[in-house]
Protein backbone atom coordinates (compact mmCIF):
# COMPACT_ATOMS: atom_id res chain seq x y z
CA UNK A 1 84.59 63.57 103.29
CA UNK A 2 81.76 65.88 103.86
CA UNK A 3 83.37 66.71 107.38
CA UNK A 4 86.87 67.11 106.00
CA UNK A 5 88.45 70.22 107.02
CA UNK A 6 90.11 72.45 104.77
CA UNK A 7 93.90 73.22 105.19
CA UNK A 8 94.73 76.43 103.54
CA UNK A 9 98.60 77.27 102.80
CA UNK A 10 99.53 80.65 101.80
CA UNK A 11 103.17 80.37 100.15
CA UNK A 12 104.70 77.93 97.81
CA UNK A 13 108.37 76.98 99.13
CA UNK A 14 110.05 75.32 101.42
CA UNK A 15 108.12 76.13 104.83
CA UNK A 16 104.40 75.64 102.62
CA UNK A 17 105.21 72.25 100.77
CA UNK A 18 106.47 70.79 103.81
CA UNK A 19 103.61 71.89 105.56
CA UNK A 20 101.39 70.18 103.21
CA UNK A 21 103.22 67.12 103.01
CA UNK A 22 102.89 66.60 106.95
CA UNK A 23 99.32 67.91 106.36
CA UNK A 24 98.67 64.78 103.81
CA UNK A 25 100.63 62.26 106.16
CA UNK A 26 98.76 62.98 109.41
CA UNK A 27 95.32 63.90 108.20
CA UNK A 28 94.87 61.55 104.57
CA UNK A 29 90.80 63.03 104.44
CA UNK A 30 91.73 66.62 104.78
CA UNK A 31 91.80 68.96 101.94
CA UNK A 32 94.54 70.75 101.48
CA UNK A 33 94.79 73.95 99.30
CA UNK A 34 98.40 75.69 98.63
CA UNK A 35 97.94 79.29 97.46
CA UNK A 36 100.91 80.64 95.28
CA UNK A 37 101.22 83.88 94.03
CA UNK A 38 103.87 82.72 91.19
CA UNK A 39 103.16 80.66 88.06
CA UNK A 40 105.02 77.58 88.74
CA UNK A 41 105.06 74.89 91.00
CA UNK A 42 107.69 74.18 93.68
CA UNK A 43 111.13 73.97 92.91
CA UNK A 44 114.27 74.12 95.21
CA UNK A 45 115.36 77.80 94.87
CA UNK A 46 118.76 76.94 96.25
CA UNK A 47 119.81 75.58 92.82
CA UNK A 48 119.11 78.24 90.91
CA UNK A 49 122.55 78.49 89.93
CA UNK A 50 122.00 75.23 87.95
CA UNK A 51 121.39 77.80 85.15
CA UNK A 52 124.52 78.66 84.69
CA UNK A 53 125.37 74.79 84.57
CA UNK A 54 123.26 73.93 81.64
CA UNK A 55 119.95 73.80 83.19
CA UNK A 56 117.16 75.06 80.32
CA UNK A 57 113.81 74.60 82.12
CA UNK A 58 112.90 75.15 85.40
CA UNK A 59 111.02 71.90 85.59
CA UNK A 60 114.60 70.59 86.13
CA UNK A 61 114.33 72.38 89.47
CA UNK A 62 111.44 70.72 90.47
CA UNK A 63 111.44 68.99 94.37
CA UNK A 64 108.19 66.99 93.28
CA UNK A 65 106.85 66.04 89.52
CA UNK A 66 103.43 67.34 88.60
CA UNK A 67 101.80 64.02 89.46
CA UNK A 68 102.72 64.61 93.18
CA UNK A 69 100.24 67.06 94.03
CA UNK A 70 97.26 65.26 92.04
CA UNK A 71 98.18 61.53 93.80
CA UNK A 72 98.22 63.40 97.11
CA UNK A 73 95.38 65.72 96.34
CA UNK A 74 97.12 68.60 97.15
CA UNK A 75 95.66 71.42 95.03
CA UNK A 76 98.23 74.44 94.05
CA UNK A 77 96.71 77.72 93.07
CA UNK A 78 98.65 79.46 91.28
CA UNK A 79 99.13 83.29 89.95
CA UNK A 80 96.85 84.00 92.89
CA UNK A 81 98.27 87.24 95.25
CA UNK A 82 96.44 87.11 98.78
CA UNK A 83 95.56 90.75 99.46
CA UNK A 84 94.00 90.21 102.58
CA UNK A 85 92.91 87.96 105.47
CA UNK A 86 89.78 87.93 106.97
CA UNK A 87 90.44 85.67 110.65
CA UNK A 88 86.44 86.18 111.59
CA UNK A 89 85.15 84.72 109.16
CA UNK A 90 88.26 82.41 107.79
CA UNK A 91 88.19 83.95 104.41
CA UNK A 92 91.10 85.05 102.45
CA UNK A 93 90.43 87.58 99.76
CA UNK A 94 92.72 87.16 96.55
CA UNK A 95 93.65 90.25 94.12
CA UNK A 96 91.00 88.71 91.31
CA UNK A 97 88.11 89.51 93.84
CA UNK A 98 87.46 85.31 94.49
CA UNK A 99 87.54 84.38 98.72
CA UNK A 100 88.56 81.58 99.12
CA UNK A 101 87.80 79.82 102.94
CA UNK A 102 89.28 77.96 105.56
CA UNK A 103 89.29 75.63 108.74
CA UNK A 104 92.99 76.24 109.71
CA UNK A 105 95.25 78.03 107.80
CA UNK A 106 99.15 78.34 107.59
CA UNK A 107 101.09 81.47 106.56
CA UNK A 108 104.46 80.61 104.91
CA UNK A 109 104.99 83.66 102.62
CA UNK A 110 108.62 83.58 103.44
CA UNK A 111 110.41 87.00 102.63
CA UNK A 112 111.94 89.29 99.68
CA UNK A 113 115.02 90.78 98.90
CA UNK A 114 115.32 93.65 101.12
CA UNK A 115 116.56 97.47 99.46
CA UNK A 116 117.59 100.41 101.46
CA UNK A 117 115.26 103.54 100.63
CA UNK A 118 118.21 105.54 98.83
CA UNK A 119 118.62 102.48 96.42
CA UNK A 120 114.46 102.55 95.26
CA UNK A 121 114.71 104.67 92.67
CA UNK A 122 117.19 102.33 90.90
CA UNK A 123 115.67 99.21 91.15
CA UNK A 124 115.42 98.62 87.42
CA UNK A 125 119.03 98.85 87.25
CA UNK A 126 119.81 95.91 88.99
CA UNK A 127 118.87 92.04 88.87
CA UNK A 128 117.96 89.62 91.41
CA UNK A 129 118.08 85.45 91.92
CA UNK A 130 115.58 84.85 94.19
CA UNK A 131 112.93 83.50 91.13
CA UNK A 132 113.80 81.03 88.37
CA UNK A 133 113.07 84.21 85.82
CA UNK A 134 115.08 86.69 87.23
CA UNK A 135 117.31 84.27 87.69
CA UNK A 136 117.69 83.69 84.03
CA UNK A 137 117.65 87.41 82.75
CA UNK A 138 120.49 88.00 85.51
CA UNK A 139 122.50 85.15 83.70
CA UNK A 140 121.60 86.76 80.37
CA UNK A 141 122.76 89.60 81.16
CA UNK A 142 126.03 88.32 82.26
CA UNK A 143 128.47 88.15 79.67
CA UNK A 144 131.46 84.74 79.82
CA UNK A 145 133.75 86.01 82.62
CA UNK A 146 131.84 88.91 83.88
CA UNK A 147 131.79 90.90 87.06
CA UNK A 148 128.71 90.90 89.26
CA UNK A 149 128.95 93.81 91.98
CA UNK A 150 127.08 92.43 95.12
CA UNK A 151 125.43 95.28 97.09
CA UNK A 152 125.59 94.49 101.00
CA UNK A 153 126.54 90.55 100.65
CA UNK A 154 124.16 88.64 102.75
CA UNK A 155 124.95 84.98 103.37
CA UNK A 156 122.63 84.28 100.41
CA UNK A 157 124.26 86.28 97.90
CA UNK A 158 128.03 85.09 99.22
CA UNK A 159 126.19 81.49 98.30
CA UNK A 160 125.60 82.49 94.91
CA UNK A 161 129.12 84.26 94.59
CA UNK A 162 131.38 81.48 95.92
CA UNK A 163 128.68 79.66 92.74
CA UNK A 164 129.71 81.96 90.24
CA UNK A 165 133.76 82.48 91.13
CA UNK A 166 133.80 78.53 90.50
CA UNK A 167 132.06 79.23 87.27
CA UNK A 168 134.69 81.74 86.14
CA UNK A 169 132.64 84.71 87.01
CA UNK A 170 134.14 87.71 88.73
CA UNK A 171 132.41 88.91 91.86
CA UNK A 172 132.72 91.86 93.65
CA UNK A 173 130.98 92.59 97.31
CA UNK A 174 130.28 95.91 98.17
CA UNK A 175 130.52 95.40 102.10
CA UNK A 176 127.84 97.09 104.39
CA UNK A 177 126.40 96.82 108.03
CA UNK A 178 124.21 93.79 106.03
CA UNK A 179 127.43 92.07 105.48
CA UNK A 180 127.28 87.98 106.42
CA UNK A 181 123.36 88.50 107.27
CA UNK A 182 121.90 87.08 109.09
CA UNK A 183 124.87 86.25 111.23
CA UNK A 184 126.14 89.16 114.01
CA UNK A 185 129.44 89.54 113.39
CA UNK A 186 131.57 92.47 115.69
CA UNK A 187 133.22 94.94 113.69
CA UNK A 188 136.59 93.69 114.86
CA UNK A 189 135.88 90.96 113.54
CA UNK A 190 134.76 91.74 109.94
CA UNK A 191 138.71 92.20 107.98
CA UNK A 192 139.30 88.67 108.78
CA UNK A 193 135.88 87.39 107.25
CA UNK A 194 136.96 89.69 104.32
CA UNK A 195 140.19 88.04 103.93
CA UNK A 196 138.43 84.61 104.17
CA UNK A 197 136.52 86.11 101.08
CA UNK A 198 139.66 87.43 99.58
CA UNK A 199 140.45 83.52 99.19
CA UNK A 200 137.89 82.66 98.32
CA UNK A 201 138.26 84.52 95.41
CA UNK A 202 135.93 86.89 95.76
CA UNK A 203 136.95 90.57 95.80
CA UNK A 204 136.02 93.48 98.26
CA UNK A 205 134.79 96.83 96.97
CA UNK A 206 135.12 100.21 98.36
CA UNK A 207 133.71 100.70 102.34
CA UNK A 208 131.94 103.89 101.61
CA UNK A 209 128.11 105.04 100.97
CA UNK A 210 126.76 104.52 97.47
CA UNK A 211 125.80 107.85 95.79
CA UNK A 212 124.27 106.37 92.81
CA UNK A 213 123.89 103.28 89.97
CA UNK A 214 123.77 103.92 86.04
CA UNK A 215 124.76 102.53 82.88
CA UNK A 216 128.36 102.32 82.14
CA UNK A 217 129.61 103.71 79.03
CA UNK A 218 131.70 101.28 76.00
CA UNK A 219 133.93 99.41 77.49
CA UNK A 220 133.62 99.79 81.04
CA UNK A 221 131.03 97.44 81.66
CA UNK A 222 127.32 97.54 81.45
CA UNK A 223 126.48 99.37 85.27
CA UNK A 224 128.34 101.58 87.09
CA UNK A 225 128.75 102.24 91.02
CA UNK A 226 128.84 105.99 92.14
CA UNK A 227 130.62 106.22 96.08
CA UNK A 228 129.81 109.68 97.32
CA UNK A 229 133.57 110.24 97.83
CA UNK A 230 133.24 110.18 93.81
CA UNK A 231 135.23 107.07 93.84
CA UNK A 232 133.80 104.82 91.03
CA UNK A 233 132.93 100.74 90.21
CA UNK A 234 132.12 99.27 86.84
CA UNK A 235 130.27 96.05 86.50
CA UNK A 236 127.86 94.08 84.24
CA UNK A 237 125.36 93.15 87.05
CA UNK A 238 124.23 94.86 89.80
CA UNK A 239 122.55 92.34 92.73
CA UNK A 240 121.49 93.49 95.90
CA UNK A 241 121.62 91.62 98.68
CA UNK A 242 121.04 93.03 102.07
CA UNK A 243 118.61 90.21 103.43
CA UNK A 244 114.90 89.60 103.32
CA UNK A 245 111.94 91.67 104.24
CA UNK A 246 109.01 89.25 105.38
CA UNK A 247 105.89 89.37 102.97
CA UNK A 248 103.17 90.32 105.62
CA UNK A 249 101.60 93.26 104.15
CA UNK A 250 98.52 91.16 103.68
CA UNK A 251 98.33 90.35 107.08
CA UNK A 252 97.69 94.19 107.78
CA UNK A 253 94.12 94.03 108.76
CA UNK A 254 93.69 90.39 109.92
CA UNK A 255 93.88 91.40 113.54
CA UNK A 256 97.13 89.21 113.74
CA UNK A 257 99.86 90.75 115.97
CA UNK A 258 102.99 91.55 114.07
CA UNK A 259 106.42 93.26 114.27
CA UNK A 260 108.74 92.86 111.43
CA UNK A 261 106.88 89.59 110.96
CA UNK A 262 103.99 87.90 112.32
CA UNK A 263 104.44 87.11 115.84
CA UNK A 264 104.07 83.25 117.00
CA UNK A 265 104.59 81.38 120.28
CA UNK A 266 106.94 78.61 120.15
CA UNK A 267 104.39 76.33 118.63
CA UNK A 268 104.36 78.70 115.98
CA UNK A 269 100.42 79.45 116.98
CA UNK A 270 99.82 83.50 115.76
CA UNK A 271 98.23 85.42 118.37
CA UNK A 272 94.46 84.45 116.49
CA UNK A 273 92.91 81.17 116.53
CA UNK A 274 93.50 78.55 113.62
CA UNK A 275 96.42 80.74 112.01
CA UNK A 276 100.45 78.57 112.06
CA UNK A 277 102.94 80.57 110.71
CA UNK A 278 106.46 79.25 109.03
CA UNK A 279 109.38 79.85 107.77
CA UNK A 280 111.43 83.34 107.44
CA UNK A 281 108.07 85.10 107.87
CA UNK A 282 107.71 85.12 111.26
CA UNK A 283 109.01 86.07 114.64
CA UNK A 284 108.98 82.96 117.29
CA UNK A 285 108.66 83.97 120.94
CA UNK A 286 112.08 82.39 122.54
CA UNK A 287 112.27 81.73 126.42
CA UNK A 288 116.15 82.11 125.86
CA UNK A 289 116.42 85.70 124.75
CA UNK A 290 112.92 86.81 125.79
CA UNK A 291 112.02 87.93 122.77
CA UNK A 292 110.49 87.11 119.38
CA UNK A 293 113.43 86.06 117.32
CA UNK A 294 113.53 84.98 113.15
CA UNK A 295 115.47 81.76 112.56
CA UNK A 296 116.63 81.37 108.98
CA UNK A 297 118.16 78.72 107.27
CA UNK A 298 116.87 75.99 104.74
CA UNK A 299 117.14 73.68 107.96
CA UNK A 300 115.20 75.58 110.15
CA UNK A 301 112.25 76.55 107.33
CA UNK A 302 111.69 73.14 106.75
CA UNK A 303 111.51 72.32 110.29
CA UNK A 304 108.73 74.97 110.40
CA UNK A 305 107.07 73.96 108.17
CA UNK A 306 106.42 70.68 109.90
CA UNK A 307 105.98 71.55 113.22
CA UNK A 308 103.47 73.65 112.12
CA UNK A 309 101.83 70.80 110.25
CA UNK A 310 101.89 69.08 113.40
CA UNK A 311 100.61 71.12 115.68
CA UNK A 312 98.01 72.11 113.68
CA UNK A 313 96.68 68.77 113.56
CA UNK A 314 96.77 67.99 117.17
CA UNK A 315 100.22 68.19 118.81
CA UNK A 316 102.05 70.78 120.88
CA UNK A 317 105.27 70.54 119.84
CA UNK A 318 107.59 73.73 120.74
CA UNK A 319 110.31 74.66 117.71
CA UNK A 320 113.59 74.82 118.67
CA UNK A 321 116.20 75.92 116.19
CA UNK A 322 118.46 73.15 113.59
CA UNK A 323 120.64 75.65 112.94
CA UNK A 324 123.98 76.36 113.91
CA UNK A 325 124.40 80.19 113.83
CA UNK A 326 128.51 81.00 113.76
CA UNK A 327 129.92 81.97 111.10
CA UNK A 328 133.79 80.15 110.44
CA UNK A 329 136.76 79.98 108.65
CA UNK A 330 137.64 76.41 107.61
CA UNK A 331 141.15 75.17 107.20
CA UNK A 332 141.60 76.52 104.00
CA UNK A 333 141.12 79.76 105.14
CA UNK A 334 137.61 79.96 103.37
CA UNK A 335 134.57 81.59 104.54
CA UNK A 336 131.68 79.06 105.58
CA UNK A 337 128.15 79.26 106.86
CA UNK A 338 125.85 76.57 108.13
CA UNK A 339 123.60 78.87 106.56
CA UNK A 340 124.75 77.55 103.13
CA UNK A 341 124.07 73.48 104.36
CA UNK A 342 121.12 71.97 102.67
């Protein structure tokens, strides 16, 4: 195995640990390094709301057992933040001051929860799902029968509600131009996608600017919403969710070209050599639209994940998308996204 080259994957979900999977299938010699920046191994973030079901441990979340990754040598560093990438010399630097090399290398960061600038400054006052532990100090904060004011209302976050209505909670969406991201929707279009919500049992807030967020007083709920028409909302959670920002500020001096994201060809090849990319992290350059275009979805970052597996390891297969994009109403009159299909 002296010859074996070294698969580096930086990112630990869905796009990275199918990556490595394919990785271990097609090249059984190889070693194969995932670099995480959280504590804990993979587990499917999509049932997070499990926790609310009776789930105490997030090793019930878990897509593989810890034995996976030992039988399949696939070694998982973890609490290790990338800072930077160095593509000359196929070293990536972590935040402990340890480089750590490569032979090929796939980027799979995948994205966070993005905030408008005026909301910044408030950030502590609201909570977010998108990790198993702020996933459990949102539900701890969340009294029996509660109301959770959703900021913006991405697809993601109208997952999650439609989880909590069904689990008694109240929900409230505070619509925005972010409104059923990632899907385009015209703004003719929108009052019938609210009333789909309105079914749904989920309840629409006031269409106006948010001034502020602050505590609510006794009795009124835990956090309140500020309009600037001085209109106000009273809640015990505050979520945003107004889509995802792609993690690439590590990727700032690597010499790889980027937008938004990290731009790819449809092979997901970056623009340097022995660098994949997967998952809602980058842009893919699409003969259809002439552009570079994200695809998101659980369908389509798993699909990335292995194509880029597979292409890194000889083929020259181009991506092309497993995901339906329209949003519907079904014949209940309910909302539905193929965004939300597993």
């Amino acid at each position: 195995m002296a010859n074996a080259l070294h698969y580096v994957i930086i990112g630990n979900g869905m796009a990275g640990n199918q990556a490595a999977s394919v990785l271990r299938e097609r090249d059984p010699e190889g070693r194969i390094t995932i670099i995480s920046a959280g504590s804990l191994l993979f587990y499917n973030r999509y049932d997070l709301p499990n926790i609310f079901r009776g789930c105490e441990s997030w090793v019930e979340l878990l897509v593989n057992p810890p034995e996976y990754y030992e039988n399949n040598r696939i070694n998982v560093r973890r609490k290790s933040v990338v800072i930077d990438v160095n593509t000359q010399q196929h070293l990536i630097c972590l935040m402990h001051r340890e480089t750590v090399g490569y032979d090929r290398l796939i980027i799979a960061t995948g994205g966070e929860s993005f905030i408008p600038e005026y909301l910044k400054d408030v950030r502590n006052l609201m909570h977010f799902f998108s990790r198993y532990r702020s996933a459990g100090e949102m539900r701890d904060a969340l009294p029996p029968g509660g109301r959770v004011i959703m900021l913006g209302g991405d697809m993601i976050g109208l997952d999650l509600a439609r989880s909590l209505i069904d689990m008694g909670y109240q929900v409230t969406v505070v619509p925005d131009e972010r409104t059923f991201w990632p899907h385009n929707t015209a703004t003719e279009d929108r009052p019938k996608y609210y009333a789909a919500l309105g079914k749904m049992g989920i309840e629409i807030g006031h269409d106006s600017e948010i001034e502020n967020i602050d505590k609510g007083t006794n009795g009124t709920g835990a956090r309140r919403v500020v309009y600037v028409d001085g209109k106000e909302l009273y809640g015990d959670v505050v979520m945003p969710f107004y889509g995802l920002m792609p993690n690439v500020d590590f990727m700032s001096s690597s010499g790889v070209s980027m937008e938004r994201g990290i731009l790819v060809d449809a092979q997901l090849k970056s623009s340097v050599d022995d660098v994949w990319v997967a998952g809602d992290v980058c842009q893919i350059w699409s003969p259809e639209f002439n552009d570079y275009r994200f695809y998101y979805g659980y369908k389509n970052v798993r699909l990335m994940g292995e194509i880029a597996a597979r292409n890194i390891t000889g083929d020259a297969i181009d991506f092309e998308t497993a995901q339906d994009e329209q949003l519907e109403i079904d014949e209940h009159g309910h909302l539905y996204s193929p965004y939300w299909e597993r």
